[in-house]
Each structure stands twice: as structure tokens, then as C-alpha cells.
C-alpha atoms as a PDB file:
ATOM      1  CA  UNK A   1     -10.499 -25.409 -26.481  1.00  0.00           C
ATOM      2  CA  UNK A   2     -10.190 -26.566 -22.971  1.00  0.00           C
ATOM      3  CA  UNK A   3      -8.028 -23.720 -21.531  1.00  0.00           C
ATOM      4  CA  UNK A   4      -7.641 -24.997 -18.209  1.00  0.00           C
ATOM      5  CA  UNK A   5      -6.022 -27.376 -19.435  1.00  0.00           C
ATOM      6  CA  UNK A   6      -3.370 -25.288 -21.405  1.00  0.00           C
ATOM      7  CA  UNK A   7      -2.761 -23.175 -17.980  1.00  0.00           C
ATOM      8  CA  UNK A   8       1.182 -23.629 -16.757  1.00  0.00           C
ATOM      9  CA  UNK A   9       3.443 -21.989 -14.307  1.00  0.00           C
ATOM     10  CA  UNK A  10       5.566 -19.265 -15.988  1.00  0.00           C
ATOM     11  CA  UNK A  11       9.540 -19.436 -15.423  1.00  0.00           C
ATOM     12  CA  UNK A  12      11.982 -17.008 -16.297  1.00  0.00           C
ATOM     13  CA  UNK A  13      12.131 -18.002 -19.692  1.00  0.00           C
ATOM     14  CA  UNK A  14       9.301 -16.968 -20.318  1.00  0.00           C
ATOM     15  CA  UNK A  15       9.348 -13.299 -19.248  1.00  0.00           C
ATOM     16  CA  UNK A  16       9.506 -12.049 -22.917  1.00  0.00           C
ATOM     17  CA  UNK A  17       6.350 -13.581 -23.683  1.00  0.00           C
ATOM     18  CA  UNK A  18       4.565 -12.362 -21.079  1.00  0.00           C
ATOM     19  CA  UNK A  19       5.791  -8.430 -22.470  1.00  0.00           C
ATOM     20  CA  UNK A  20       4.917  -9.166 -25.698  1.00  0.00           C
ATOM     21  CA  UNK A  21       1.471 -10.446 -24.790  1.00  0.00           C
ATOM     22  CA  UNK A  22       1.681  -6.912 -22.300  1.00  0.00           C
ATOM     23  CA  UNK A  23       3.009  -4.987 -25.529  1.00  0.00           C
ATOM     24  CA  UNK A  24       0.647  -6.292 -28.089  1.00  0.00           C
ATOM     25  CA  UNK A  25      -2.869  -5.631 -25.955  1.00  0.00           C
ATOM     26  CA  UNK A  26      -0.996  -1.784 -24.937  1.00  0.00           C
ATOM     27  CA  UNK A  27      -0.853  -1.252 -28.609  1.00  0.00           C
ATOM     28  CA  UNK A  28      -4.339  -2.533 -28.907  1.00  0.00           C
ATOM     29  CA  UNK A  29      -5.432   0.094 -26.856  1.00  0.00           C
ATOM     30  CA  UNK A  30      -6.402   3.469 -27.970  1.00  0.00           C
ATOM     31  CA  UNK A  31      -6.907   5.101 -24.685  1.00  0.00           C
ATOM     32  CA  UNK A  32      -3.987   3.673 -22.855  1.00  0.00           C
ATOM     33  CA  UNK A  33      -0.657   5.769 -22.951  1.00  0.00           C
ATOM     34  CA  UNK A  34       1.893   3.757 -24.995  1.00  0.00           C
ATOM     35  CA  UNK A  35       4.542   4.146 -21.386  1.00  0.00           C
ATOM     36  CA  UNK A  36       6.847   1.317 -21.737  1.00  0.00           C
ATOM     37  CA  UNK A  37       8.922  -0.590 -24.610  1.00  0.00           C
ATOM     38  CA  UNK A  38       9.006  -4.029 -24.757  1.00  0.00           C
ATOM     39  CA  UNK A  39      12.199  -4.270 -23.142  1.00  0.00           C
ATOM     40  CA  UNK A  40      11.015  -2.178 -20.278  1.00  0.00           C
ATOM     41  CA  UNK A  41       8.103  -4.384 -19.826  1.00  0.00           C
ATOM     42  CA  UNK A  42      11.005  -7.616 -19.372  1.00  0.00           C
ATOM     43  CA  UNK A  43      12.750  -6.013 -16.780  1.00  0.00           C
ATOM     44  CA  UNK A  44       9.576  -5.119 -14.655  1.00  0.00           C
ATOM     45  CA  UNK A  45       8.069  -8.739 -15.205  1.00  0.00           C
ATOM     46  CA  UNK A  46      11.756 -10.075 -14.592  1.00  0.00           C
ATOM     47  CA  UNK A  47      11.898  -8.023 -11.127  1.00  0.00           C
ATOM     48  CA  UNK A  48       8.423  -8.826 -10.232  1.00  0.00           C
ATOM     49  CA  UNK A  49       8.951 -12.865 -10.699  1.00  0.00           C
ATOM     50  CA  UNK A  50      10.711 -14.163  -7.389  1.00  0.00           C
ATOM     51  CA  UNK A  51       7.912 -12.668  -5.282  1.00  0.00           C
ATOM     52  CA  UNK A  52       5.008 -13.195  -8.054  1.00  0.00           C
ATOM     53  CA  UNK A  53       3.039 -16.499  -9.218  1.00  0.00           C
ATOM     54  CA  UNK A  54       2.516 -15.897 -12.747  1.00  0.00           C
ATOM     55  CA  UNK A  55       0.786 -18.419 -14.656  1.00  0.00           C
ATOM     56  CA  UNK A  56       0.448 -18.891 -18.939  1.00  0.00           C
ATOM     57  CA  UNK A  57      -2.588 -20.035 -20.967  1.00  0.00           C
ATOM     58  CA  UNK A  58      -2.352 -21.141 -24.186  1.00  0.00           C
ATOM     59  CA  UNK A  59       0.464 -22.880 -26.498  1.00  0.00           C
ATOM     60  CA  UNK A  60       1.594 -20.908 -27.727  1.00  0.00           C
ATOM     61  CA  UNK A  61       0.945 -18.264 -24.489  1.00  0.00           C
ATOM     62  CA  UNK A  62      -1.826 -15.929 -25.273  1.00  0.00           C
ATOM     63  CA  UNK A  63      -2.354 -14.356 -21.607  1.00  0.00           C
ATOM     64  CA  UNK A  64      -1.302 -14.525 -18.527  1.00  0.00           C
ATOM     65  CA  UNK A  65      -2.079 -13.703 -15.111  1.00  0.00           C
ATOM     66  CA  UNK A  66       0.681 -12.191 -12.601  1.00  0.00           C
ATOM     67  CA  UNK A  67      -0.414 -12.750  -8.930  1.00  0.00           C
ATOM     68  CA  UNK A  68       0.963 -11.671  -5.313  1.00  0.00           C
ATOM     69  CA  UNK A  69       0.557 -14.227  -3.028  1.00  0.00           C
ATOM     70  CA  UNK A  70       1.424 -12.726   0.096  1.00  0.00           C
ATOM     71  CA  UNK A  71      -1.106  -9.828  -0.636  1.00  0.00           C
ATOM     72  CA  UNK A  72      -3.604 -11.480  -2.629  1.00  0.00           C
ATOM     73  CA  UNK A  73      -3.013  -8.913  -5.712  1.00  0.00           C
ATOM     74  CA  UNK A  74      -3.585  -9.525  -8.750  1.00  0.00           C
ATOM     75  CA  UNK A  75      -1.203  -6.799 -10.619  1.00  0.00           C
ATOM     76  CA  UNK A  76      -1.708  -8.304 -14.299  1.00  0.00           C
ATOM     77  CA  UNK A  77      -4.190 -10.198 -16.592  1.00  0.00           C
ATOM     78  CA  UNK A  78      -3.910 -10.202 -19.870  1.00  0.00           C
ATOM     79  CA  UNK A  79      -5.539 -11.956 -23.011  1.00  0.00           C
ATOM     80  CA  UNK A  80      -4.990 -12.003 -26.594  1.00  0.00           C
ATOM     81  CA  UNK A  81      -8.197 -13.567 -27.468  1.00  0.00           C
ATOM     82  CA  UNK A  82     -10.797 -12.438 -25.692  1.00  0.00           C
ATOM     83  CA  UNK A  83     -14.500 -14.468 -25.477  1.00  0.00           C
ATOM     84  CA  UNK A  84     -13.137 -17.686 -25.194  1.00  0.00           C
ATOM     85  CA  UNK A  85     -12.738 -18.396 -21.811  1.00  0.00           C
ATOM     86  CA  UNK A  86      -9.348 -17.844 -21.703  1.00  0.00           C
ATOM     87  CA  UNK A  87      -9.501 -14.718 -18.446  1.00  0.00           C
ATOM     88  CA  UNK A  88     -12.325 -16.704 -16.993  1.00  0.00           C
ATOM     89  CA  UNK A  89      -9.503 -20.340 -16.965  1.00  0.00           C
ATOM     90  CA  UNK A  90      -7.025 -17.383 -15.572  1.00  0.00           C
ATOM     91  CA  UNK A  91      -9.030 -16.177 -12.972  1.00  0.00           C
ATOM     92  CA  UNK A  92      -9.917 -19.686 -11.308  1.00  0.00           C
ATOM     93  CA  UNK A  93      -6.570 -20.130 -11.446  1.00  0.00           C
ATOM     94  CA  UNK A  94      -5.905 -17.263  -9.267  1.00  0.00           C
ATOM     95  CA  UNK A  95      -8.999 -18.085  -7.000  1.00  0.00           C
ATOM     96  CA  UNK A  96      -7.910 -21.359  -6.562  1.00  0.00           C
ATOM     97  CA  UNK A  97      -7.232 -21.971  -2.451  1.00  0.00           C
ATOM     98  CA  UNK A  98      -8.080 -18.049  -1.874  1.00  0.00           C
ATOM     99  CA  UNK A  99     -10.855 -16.277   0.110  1.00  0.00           C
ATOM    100  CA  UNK A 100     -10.130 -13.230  -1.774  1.00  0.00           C
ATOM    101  CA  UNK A 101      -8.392 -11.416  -4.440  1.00  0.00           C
ATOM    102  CA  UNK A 102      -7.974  -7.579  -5.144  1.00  0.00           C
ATOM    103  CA  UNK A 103      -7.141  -5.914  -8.195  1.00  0.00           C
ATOM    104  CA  UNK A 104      -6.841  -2.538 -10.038  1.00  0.00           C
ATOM    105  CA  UNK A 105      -8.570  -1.882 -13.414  1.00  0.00           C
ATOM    106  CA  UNK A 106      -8.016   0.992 -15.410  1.00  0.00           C
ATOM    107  CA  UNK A 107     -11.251   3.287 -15.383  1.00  0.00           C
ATOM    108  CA  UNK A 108     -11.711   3.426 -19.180  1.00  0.00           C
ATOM    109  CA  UNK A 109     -11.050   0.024 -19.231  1.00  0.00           C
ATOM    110  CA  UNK A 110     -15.183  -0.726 -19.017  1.00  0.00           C
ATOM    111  CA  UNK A 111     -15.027  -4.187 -20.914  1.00  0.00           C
ATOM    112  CA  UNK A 112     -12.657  -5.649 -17.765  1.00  0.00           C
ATOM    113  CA  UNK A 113     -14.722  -4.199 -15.541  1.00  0.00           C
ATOM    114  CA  UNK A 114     -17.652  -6.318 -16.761  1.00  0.00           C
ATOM    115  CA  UNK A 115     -15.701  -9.373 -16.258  1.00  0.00           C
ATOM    116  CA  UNK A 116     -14.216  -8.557 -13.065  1.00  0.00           C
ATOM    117  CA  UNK A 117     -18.048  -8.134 -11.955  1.00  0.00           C
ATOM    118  CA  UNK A 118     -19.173 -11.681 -13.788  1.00  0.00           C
ATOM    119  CA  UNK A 119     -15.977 -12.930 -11.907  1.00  0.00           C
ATOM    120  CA  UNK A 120     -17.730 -11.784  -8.630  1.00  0.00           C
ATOM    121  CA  UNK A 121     -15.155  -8.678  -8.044  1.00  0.00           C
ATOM    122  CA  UNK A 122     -16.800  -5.286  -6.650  1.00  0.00           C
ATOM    123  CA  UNK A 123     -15.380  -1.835  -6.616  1.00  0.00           C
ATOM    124  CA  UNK A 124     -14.270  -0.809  -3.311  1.00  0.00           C
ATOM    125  CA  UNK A 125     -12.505   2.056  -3.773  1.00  0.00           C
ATOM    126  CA  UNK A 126     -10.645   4.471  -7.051  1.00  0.00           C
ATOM    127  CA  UNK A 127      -6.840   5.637  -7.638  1.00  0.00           C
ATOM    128  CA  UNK A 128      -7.106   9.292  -9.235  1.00  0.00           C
ATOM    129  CA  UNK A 129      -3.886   8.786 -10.726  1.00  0.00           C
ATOM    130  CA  UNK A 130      -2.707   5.264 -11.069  1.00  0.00           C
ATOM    131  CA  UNK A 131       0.799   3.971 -12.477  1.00  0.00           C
ATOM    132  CA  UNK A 132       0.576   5.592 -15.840  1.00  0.00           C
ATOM    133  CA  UNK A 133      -1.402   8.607 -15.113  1.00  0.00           C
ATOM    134  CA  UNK A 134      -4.879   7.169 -15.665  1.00  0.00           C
ATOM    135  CA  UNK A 135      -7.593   6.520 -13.115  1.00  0.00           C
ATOM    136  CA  UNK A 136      -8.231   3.268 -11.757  1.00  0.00           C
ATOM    137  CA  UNK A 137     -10.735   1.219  -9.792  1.00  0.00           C
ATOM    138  CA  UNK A 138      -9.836  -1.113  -6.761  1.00  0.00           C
ATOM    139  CA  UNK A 139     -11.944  -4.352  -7.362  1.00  0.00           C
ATOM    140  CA  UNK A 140     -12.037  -7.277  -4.775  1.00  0.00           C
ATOM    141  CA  UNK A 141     -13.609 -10.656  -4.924  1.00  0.00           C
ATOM    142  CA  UNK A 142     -14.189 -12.788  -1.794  1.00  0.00           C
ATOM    143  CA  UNK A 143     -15.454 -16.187  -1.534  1.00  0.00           C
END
């Protein structure tokens, strides 16, 4: 699949995807607390939307990236298929007319970690106790 060419600009419409793609990788996830319903998860995406560039890949959506332009934050990136290029088509996306990027990854979460570093992102600092209790590492990527 060319993914790239299945990436699109999310709208509001399509904040319940994006929590069920959230929701279905949480439940996915043995070590991550189970902290917020579905619901929940549409009313933070919903909130975050006017100042965030979230973009879709897939049709139907199976990630989706959730950006901050005005502080170069990436605060989500999620895939439901992982190994086929689909973070990688994400991730350009996100690079695309940037110097740099930051993000936080959750410490347990080694497998991201490994593609933040193939993606060029290095760990410049750790969170002892991040959004939902777990320890995180601050990654950035410059050009």
C-alpha cells in the first residue's frame, strides 16, 4: 500500500475515529493504565482540534498523528497496523516544512522508542510522572 497517499487532514467528523483508533491500541496495551473511555477520549481530541493539525492514514483510518504547530509537539501517534509503513507516512507528514519536532513516549513503551530513534528523534530529557502516572521520555528530532 502506498500510505502516503491515503494520508488526509482530519475534521471534526472525524474525532470518534481518532478515539477509537486511541481506545483500541490502549486496550492493546498491557502495561498502559486503561484511564479514559472512549467518550472521554472525543472530548479531549474535540478540545485539542482548533489549535492541533491532526492528520488520518488509511481508508478506512487506521492511525493518526495529532500535531501542535505553534510548539512543534507532537502529542499523539497512533497505528493499528504496525510494520507497514504506516507511522513512518505519519511522521513525514509531521516533518514536512519543520526543523524540528518533540515528543513524549511512554518509558515502557520500548517498541516506539525504536522508531522514534529510526525516525532520527533522541532523548533529551524524562517526565517521572507523565499524564497517566507512567514515566515518559522527551524525544526531539531536528533536521
Amino acid at each position: 500500500m502506498n500510505a502516503a497517499a491515503h494520508i488526509r487532514r482530519a475534521g471534526p467528523e472525524d474525532v470518534a475515529t481518532c478515539a477509537r483508533i486511541v481506545s483500541a491500541w490502549a486496550a492493546e496495551t498491557p502495561w498502559l493504565p486503561q484511564s479514559y473511555s472512549e467518550p472521554e477520549l472525543e472530548e479531549m481530541i474535540r478540545a485539542a482540534m482548533p489549535e492541533r493539525e491532526i492528520y488520518l492514514i488509511g481508508e478506512p483510518a487506521v492511525g493518526y498523528l495529532s500535531l501542535n504547530p505553534a510548539t512543534h509537539h507532537i502529542g499523539a501517534l497512533y497505528v493499528g497496523h504496525q510494520g507497514e509503513g504506516l507511522g513512518r507516512a505519519l511522521m513525514d507528514r509531521a516533518k514536512q516544512g519543520r526543523d524540528r519536532l518533540r515528543l513524549n513516549t511512554h518509558e515502557p513503551n520500548t517498541e516506539a522508542q525504536r522508531f522514534y530513534a529510526r525516525e532520527g528523534f533522541t532523548v533529551v530529557g524524562r517526565i517521572e510522572n507523565g499524564t497517566d502516572g507512567l514515566p515518559e521520555l522527551v524525544m526531539e528530532w531536528r533536521r
